[in-house]
N, C-alpha and C. Protein backbone atom coordinates (compact mmCIF):
# COMPACT_ATOMS: atom_id res chain seq x y z
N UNK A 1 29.22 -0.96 -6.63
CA UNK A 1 28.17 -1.24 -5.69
C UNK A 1 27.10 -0.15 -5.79
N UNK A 2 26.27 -0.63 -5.71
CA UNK A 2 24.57 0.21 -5.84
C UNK A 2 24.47 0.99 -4.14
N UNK A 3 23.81 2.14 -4.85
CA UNK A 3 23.92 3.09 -3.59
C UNK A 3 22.70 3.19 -3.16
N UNK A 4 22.07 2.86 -2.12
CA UNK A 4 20.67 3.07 -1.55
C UNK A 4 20.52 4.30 -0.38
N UNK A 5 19.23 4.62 -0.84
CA UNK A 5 19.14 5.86 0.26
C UNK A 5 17.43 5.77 0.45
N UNK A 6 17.10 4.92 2.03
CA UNK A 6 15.76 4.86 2.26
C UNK A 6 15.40 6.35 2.95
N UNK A 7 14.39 7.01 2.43
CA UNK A 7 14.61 8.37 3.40
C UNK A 7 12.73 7.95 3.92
N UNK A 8 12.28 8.77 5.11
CA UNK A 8 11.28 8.27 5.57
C UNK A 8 11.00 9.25 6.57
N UNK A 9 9.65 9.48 7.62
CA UNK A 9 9.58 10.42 8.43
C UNK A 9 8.84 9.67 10.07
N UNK A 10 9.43 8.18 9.95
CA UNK A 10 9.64 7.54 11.07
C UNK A 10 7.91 7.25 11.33
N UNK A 11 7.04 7.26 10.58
CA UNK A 11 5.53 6.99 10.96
C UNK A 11 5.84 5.14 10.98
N UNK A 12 4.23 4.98 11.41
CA UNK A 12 4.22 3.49 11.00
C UNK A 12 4.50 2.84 9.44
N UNK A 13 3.69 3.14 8.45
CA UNK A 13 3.85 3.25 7.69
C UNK A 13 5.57 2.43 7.22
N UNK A 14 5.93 3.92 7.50
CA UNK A 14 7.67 4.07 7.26
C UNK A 14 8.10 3.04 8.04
N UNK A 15 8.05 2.84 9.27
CA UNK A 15 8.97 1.73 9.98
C UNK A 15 8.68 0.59 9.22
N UNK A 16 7.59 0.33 9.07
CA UNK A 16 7.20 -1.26 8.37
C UNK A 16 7.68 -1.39 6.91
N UNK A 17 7.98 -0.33 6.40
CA UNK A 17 8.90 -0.32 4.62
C UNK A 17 9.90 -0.42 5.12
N UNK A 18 10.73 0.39 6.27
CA UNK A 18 11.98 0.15 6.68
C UNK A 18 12.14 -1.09 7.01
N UNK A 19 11.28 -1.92 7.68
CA UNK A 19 12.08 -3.72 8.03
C UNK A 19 11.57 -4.10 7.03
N UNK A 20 10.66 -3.94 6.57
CA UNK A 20 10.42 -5.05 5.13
C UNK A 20 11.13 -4.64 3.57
N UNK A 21 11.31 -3.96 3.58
CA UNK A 21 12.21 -3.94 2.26
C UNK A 21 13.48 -2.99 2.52
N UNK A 22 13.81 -1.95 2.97
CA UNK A 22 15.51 -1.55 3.14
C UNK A 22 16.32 -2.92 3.85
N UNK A 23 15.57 -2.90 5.12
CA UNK A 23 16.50 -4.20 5.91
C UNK A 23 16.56 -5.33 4.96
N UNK A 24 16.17 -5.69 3.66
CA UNK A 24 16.20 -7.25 3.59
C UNK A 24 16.89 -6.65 1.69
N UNK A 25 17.68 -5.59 1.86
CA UNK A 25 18.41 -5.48 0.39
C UNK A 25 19.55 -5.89 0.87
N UNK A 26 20.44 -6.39 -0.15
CA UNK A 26 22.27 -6.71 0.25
C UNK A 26 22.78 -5.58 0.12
N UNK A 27 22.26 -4.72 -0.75
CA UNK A 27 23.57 -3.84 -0.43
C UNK A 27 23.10 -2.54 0.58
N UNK A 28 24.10 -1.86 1.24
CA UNK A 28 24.25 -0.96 2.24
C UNK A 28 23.10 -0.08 1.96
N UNK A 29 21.85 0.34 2.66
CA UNK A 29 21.16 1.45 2.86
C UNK A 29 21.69 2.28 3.60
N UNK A 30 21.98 3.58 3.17
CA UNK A 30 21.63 4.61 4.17
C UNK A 30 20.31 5.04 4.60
N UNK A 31 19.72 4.79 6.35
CA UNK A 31 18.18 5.45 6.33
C UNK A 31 18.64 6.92 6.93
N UNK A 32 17.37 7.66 6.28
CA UNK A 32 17.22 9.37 6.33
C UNK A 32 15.94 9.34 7.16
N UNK A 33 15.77 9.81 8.41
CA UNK A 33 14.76 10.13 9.03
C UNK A 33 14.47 11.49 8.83
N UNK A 34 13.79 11.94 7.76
CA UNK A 34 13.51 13.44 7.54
C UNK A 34 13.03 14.51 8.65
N UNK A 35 11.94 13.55 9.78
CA UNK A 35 11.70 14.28 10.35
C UNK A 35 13.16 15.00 11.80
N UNK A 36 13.98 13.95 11.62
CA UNK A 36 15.01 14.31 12.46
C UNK A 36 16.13 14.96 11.71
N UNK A 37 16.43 14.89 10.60
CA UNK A 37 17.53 15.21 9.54
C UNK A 37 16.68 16.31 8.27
N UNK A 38 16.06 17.25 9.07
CA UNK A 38 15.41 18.04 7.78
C UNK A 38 16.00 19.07 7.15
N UNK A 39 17.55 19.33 7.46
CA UNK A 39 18.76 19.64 6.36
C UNK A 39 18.45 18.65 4.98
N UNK A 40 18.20 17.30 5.20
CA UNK A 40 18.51 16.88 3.95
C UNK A 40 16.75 16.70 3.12
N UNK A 41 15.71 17.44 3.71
CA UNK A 41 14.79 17.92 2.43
C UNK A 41 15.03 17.97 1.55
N UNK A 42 15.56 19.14 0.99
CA UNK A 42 16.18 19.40 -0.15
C UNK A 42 16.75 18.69 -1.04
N UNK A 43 17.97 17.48 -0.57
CA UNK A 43 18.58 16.53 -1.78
C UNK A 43 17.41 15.59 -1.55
N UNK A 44 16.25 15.21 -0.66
CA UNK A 44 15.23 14.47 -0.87
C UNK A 44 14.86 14.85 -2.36
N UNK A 45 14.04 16.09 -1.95
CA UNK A 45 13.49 16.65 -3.30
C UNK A 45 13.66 16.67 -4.71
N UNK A 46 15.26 17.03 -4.56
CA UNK A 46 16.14 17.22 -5.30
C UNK A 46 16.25 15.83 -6.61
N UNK A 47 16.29 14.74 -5.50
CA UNK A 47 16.59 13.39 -6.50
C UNK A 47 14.82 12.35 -6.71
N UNK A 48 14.30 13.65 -6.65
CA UNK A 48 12.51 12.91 -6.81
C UNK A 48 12.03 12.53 -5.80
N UNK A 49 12.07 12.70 -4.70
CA UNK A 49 10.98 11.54 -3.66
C UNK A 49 9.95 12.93 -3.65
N UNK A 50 8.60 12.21 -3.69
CA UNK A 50 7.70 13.00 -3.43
C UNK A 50 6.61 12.88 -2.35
N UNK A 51 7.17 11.39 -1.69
CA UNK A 51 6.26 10.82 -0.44
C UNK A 51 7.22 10.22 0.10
N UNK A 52 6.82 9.78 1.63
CA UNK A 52 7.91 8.87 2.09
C UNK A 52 6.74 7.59 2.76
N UNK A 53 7.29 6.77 3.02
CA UNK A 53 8.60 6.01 2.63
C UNK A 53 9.52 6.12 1.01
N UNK A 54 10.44 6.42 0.93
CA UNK A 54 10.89 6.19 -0.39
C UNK A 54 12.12 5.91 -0.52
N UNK A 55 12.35 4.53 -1.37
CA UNK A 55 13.99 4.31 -1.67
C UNK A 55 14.58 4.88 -2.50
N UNK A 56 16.29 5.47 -2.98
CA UNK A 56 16.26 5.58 -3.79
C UNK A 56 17.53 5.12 -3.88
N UNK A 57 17.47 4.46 -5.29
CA UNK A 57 18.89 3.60 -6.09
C UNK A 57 19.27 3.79 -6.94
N UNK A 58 20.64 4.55 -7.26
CA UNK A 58 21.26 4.35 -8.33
C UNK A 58 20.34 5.34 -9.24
N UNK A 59 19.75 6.73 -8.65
CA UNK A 59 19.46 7.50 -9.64
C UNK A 59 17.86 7.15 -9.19
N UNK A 60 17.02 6.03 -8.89
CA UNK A 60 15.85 5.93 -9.34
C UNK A 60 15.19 5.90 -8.34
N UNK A 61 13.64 6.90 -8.18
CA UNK A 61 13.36 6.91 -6.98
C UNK A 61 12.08 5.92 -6.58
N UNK A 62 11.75 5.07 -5.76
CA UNK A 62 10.79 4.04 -5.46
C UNK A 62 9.92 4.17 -4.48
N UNK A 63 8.82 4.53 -4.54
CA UNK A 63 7.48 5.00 -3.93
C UNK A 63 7.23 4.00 -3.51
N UNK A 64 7.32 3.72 -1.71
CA UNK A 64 6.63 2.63 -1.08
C UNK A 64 5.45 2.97 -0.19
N UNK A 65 4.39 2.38 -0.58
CA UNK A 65 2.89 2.69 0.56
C UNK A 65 2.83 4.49 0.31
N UNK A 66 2.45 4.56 1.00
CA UNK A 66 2.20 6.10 1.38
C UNK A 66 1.90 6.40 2.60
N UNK A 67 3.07 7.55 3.41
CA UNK A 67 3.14 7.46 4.74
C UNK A 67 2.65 9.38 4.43
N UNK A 68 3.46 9.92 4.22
CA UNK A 68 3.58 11.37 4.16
C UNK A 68 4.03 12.38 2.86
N UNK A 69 3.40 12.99 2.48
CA UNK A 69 4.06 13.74 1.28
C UNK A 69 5.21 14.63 1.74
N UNK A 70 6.29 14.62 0.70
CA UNK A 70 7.23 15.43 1.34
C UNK A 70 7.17 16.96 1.80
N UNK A 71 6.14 17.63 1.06
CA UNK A 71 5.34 19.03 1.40
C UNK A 71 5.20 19.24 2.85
N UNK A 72 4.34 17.90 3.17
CA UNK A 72 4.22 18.18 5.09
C UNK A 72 5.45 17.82 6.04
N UNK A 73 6.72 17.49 5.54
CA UNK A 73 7.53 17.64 6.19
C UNK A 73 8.19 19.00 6.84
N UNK A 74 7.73 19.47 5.27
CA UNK A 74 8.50 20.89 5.40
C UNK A 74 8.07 21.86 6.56
């Protein structure tokens, strides 16, 4: 099974990638609200996201819209 990880920083933007494309995959997303979970920056970074909204599957990371660069999270 394919591993999803939507990570995001809860803007509009982000909520509207979150119901329109995490909610409507079959397999299990984990969502990452960066701005509440900013321990996990780092493996953000780590596995490529460089904006959020961003999915990532199975290794590959997927740039949706553009809500926030991960820089201004920090």
């Amino acid at each position: 099974m394919s591993k999803a990880v939507f990570y995001h920083a809860g803007c509009p933007v982000c909520v509207s990638a979150e119901h329109t494309v995490a909610d409507a995959l079959k397999t299990p997303v984990e969502k990452v609200h960066l701005g509440e979970a900013r321990g996990r920056l780092a493996e953000a970074e780590r596995l490529g996201v460089k904006s959020v909204p961003a999915l990532v599957m199975d290794g590959h990371v997927f740039h949706i819209n553009h809500g926030a660069d991960l820089s201004a999270l920090k």
